[in-house]
C-alpha atoms as a PDB file:
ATOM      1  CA  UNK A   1     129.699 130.150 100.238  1.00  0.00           C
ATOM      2  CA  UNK A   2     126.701 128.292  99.609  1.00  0.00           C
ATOM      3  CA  UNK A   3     126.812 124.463  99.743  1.00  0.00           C
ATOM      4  CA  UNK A   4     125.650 121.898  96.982  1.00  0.00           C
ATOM      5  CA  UNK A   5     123.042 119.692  98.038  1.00  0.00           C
ATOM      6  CA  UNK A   6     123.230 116.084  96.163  1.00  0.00           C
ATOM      7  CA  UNK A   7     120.586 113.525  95.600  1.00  0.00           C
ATOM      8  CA  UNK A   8     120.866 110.084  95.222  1.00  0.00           C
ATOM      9  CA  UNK A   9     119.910 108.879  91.647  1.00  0.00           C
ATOM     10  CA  UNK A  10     120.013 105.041  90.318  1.00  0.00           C
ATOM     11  CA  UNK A  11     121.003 104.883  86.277  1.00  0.00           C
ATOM     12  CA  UNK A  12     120.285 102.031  84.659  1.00  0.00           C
ATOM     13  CA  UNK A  13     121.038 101.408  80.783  1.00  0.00           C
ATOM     14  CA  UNK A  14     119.219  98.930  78.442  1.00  0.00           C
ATOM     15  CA  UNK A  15     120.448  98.712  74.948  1.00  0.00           C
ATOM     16  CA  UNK A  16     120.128  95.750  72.624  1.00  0.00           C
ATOM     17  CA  UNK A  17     122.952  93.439  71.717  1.00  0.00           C
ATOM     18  CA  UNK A  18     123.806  94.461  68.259  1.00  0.00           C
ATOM     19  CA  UNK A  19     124.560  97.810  70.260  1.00  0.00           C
ATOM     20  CA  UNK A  20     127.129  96.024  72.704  1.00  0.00           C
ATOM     21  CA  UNK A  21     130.483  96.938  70.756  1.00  0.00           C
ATOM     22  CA  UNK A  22     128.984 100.843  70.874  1.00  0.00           C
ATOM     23  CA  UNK A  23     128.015 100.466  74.075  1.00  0.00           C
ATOM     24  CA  UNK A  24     131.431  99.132  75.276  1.00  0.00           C
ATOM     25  CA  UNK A  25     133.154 101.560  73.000  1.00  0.00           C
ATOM     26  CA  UNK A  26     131.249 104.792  74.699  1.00  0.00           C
ATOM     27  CA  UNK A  27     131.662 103.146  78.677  1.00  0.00           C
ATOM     28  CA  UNK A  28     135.554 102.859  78.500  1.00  0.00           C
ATOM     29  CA  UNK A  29     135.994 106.464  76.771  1.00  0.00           C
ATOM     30  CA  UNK A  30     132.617 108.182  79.325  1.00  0.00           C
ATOM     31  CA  UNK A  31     134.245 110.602  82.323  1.00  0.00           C
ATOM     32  CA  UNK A  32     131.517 110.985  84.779  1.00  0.00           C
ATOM     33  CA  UNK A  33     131.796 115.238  85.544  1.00  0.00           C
ATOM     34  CA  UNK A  34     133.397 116.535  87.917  1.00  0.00           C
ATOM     35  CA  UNK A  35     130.194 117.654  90.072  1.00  0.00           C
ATOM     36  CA  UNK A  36     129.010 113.835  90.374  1.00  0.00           C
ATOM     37  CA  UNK A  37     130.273 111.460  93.007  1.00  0.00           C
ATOM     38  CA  UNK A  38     130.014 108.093  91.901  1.00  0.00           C
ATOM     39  CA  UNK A  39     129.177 105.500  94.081  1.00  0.00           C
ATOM     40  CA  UNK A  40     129.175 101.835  91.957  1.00  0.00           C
ATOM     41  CA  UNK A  41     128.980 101.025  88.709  1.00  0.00           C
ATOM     42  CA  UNK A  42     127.738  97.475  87.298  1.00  0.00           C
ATOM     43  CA  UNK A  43     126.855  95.337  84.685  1.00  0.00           C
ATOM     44  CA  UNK A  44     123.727  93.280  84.879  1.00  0.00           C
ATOM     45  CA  UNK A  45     125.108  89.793  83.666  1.00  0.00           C
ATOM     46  CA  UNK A  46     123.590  88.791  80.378  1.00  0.00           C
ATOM     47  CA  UNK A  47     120.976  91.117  80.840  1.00  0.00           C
ATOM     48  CA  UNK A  48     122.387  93.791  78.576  1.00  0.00           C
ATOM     49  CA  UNK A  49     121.675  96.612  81.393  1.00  0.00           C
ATOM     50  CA  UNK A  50     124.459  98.776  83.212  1.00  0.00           C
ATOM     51  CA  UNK A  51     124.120 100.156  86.616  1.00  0.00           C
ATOM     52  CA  UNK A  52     125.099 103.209  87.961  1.00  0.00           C
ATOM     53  CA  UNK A  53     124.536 104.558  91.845  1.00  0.00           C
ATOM     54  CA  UNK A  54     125.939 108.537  92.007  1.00  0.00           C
ATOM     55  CA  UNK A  55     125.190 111.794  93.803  1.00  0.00           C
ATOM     56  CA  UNK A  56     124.434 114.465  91.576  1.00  0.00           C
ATOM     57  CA  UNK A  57     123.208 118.144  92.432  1.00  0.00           C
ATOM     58  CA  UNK A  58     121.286 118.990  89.365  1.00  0.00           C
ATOM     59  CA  UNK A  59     119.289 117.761  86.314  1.00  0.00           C
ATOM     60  CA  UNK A  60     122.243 119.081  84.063  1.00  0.00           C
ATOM     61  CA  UNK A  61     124.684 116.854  85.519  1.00  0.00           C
ATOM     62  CA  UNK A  62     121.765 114.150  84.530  1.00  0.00           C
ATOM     63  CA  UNK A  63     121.795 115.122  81.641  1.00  0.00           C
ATOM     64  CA  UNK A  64     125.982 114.723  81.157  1.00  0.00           C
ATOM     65  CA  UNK A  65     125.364 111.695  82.045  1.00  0.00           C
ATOM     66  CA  UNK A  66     122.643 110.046  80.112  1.00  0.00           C
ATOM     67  CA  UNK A  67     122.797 111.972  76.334  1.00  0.00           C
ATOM     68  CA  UNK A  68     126.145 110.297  75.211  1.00  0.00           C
ATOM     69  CA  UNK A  69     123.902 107.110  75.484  1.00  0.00           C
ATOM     70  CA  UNK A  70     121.026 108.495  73.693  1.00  0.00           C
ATOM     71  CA  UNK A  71     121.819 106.729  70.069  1.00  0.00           C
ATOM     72  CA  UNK A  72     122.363 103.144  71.283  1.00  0.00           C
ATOM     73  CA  UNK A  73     119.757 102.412  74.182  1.00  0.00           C
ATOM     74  CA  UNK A  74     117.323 103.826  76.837  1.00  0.00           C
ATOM     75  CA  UNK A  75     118.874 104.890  80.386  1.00  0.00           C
ATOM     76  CA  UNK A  76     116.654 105.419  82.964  1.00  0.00           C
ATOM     77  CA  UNK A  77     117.230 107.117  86.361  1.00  0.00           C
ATOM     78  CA  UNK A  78     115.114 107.589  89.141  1.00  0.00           C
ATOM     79  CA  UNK A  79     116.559 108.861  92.935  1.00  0.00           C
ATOM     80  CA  UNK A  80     116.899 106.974  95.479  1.00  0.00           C
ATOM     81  CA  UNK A  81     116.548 107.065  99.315  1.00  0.00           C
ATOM     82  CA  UNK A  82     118.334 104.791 101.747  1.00  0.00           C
ATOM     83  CA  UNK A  83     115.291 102.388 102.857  1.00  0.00           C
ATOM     84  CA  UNK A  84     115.604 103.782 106.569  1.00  0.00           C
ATOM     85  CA  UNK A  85     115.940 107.056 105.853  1.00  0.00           C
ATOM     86  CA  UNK A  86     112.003 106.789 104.028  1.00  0.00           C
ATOM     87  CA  UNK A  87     110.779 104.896 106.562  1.00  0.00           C
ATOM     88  CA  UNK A  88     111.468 107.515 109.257  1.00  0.00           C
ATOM     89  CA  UNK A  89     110.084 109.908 106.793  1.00  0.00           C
ATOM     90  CA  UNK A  90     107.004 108.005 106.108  1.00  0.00           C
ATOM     91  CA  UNK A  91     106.193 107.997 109.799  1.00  0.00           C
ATOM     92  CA  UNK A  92     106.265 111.802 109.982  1.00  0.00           C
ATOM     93  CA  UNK A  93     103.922 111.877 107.064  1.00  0.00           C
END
């Protein structure tokens, strides 16, 4: 059996405020999948940005993520590495 290796990816979503009802609307009815371990999910006060911290093992999963969004803002996700973790990486560079 061959194991599933995740990555750490931060999501965040920017959409403008005549978008918030939609935006609301699509957050309470959105299911994460299955494959994707969710760590936190925020809201940026006033700042009209969510934030999401998850594990995911491929850019599909991404991809079930983000395109539900597509019509009412921009997300953006990057992955992440615990700050410790790069720095003892760094060194061996």
């Amino acid at each position: 059996m061959t194991e599933v290796k995740y990555m750490l990816f931060v999501l965040w979503f920017k959409w403008e405020p005549e978008n918030t009802a939609e935006v609301e609307r699509i957050w309470k009815e959105f299911k994460f999948p299955k494959e994707v371990k969710v760590i936190g999910r925020y809201l940026l006060i006033g700042r009209h940005i969510s934030l999401a911290i998850f594990e995911a093992p491929s850019e599909e999963a991404i991809l079930k993520i983000t395109y539900p969004f597509r019509l009412v803002g921009v997300p953006h996700v990057n992955p992440a590495l615990p700050l410790e973790e790069s720095l003892k990486m760094m060194e061996k560079i």
